[in-house]
C-alpha atoms as a PDB file:
ATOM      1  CA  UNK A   1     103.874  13.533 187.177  1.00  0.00           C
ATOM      2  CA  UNK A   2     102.172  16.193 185.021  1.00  0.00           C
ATOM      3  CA  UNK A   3     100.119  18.554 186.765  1.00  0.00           C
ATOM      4  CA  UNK A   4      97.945  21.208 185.579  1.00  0.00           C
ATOM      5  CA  UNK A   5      97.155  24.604 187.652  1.00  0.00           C
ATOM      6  CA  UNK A   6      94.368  26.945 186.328  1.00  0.00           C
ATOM      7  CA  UNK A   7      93.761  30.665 187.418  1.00  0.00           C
ATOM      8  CA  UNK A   8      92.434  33.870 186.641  1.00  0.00           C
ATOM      9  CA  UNK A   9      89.096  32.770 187.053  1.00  0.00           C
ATOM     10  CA  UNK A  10      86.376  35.132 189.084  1.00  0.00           C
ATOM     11  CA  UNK A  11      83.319  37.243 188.904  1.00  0.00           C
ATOM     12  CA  UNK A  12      82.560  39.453 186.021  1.00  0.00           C
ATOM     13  CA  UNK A  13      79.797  41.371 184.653  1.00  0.00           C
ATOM     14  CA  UNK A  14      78.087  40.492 181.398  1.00  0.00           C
ATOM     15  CA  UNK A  15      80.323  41.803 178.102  1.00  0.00           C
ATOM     16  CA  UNK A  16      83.105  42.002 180.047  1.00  0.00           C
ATOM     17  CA  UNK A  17      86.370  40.046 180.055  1.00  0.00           C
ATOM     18  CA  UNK A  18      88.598  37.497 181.434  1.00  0.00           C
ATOM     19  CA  UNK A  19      92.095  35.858 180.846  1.00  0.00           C
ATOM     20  CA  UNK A  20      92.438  32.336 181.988  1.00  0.00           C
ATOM     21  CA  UNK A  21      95.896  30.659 182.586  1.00  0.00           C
ATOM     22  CA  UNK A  22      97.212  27.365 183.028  1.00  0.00           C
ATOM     23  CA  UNK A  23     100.406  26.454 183.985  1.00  0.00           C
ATOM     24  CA  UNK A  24     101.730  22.884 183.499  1.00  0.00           C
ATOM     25  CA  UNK A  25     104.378  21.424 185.470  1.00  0.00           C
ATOM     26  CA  UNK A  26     106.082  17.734 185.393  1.00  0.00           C
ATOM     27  CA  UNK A  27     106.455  17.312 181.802  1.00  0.00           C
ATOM     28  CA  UNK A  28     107.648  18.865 178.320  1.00  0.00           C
ATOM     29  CA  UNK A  29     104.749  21.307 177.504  1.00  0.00           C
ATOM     30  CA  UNK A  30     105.742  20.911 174.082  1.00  0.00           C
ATOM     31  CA  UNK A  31     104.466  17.533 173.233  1.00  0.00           C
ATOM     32  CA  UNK A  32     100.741  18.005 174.668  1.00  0.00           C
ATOM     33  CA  UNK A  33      97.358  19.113 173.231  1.00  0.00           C
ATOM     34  CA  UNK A  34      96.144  21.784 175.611  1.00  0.00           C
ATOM     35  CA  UNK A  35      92.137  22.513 175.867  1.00  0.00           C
ATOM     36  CA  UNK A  36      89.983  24.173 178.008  1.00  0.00           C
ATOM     37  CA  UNK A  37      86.554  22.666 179.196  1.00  0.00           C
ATOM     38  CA  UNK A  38      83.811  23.965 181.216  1.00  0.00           C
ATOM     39  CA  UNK A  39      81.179  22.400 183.232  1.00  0.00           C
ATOM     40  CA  UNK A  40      78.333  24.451 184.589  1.00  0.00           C
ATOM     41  CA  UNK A  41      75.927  23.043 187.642  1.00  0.00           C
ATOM     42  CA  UNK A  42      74.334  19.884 186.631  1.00  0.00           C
ATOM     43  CA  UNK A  43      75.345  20.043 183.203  1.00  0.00           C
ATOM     44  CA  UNK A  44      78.627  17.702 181.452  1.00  0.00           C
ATOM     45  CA  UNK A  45      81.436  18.463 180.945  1.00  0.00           C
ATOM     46  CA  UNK A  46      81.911  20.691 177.267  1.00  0.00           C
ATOM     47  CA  UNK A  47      84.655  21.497 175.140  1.00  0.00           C
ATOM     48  CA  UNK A  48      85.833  25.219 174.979  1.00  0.00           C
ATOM     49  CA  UNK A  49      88.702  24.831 172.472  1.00  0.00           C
ATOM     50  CA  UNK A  50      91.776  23.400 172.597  1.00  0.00           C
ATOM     51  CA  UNK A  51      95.093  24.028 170.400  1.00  0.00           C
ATOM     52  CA  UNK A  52      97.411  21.347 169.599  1.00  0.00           C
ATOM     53  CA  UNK A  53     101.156  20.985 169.235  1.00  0.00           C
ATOM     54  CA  UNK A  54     101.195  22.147 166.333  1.00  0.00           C
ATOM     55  CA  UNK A  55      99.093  25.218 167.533  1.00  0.00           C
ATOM     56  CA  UNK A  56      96.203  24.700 165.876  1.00  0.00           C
ATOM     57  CA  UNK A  57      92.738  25.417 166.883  1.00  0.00           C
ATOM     58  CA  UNK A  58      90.000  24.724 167.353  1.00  0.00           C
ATOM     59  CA  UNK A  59      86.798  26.439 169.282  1.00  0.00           C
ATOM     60  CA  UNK A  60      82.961  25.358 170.112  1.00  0.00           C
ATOM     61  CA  UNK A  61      80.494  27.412 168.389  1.00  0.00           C
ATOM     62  CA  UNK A  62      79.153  28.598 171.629  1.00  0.00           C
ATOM     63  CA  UNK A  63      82.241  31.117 171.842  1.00  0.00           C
ATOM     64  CA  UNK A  64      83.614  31.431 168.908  1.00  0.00           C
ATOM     65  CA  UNK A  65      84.458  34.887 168.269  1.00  0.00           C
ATOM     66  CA  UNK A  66      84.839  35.723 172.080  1.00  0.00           C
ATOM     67  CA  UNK A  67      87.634  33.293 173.218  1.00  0.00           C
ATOM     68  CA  UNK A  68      90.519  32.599 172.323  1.00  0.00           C
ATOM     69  CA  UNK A  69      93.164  29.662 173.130  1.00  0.00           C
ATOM     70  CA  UNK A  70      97.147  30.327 172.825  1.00  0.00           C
ATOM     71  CA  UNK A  71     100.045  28.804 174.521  1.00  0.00           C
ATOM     72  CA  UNK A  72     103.411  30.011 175.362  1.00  0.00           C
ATOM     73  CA  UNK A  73     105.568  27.464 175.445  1.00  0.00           C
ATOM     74  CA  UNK A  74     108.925  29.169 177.257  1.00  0.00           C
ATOM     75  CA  UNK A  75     106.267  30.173 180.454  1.00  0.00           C
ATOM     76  CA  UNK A  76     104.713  26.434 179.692  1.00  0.00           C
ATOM     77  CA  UNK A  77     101.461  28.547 179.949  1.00  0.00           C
ATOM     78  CA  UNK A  78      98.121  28.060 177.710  1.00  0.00           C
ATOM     79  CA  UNK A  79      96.120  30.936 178.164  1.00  0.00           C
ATOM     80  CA  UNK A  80      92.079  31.054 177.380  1.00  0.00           C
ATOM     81  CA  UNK A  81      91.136  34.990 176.391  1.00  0.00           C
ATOM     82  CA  UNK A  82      87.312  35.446 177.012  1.00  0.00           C
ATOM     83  CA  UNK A  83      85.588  38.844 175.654  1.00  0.00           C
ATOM     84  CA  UNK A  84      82.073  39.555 175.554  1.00  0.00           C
ATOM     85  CA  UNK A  85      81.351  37.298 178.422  1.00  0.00           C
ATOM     86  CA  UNK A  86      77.508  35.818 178.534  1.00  0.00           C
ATOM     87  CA  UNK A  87      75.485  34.614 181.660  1.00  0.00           C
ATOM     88  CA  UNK A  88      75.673  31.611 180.160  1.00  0.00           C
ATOM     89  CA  UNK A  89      79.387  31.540 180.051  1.00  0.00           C
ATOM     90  CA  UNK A  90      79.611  30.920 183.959  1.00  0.00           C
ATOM     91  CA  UNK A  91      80.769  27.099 184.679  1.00  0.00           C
ATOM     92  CA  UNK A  92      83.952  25.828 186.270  1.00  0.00           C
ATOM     93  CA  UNK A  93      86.368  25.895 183.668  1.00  0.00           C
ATOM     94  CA  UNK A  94      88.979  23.205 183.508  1.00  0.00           C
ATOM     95  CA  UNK A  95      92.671  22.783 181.687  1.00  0.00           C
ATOM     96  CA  UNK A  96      93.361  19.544 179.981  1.00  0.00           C
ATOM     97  CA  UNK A  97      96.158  18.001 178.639  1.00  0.00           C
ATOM     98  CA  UNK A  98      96.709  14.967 175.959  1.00  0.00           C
ATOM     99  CA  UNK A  99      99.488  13.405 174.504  1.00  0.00           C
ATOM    100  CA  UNK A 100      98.969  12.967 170.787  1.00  0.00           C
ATOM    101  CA  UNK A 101     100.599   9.403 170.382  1.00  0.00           C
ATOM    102  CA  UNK A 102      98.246   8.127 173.177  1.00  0.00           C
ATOM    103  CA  UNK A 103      94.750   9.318 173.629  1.00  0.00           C
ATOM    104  CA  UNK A 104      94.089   7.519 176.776  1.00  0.00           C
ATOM    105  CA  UNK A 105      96.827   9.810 178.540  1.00  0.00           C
ATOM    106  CA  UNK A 106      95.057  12.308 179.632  1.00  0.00           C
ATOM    107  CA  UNK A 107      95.866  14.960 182.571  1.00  0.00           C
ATOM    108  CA  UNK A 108      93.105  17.607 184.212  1.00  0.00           C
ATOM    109  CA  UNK A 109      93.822  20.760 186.668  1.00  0.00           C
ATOM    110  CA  UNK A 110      91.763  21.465 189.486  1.00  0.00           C
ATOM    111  CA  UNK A 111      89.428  24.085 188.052  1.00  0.00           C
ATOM    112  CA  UNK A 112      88.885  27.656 187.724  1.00  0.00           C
ATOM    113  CA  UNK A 113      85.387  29.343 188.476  1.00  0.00           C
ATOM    114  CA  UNK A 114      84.381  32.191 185.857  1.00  0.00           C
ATOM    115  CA  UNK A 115      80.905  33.407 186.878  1.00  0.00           C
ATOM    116  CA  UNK A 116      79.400  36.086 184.875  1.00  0.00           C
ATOM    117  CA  UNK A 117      76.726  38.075 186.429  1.00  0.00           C
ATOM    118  CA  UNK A 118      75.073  41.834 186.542  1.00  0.00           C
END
C-alpha cells in the first residue's frame, strides 16, 4: 500500500515562510508524479504544482514565484517551499501521488493545514 504523510504545516504571518514535507511510504518513490494541492473552506480542490519523475515542474500562477516543489528521492521526501506567504494562501494542503503509466492510480495523504494570518 502507498501511503502519503504531509507535515510542516502551521500558522504564519503574512510574507513569511513555510516548508512542507511529504513522506511516502509502501512503494518506489521513484516511479510517481508528486503534487501538492490545496483546498481552502468551501472552495475545490486546486493544483499547487507538482514535479514529475523526471523532475519537471510545473506551478499554478497563483504562486508562482513563491513556491517551490522538489523531491529527494534517497529520504523518498517531496518538499513544497512557500515564501512570501498571502492570506489567501491558507487552505489544507494535500500530497498526491500518480503513477505515469496509469492515471487512474492515484494516492492522497491526510493533509497539512498552512494558515496565514497577521
Amino acid at each position: 500500500q502507498v501511503q502519503l504523510v504531509e507535515s510542516g504545516g502551521g500558522l504564519v504571518q503574512p510574507g513569511g515562510s513555510l516548508r512542507l514535507s511529504c513522506i511516502v511510504s509502501g512503494s518506489d518513490f521513484s516511479i510517481y508524479n508528486m503534487g501538492w494541492y490545496r483546498q481552502a473552506p468551501g472552495e475545490q480542490r486546486e493544483l499547487v504544482a507538482t514535479i514529475g519523475v523526471g523532475f519537471e515542474t510545473n506551478y499554478a500562477d497563483s504562486i508562482k514565484g513563491r513556491f517551490t516543489i522538489s523531491r529527494a528521492g534517497a529520504k523518498n521526501t517531496v518538499y513544497l517551499q512557500m515564501n512570501n506567504l498571502k492570506p489567501e494562501d491558507t487552505a489544507v494542503y494535500y500530497c498526491n501521488a500518480g503513477r505515469p503509466s496509469d492515471s487512474s492510480r492515484v494516492y492522497w495523504g491526510q493533509g497539512t493545514q498552512v494558515t496565514v494570518s497577521s
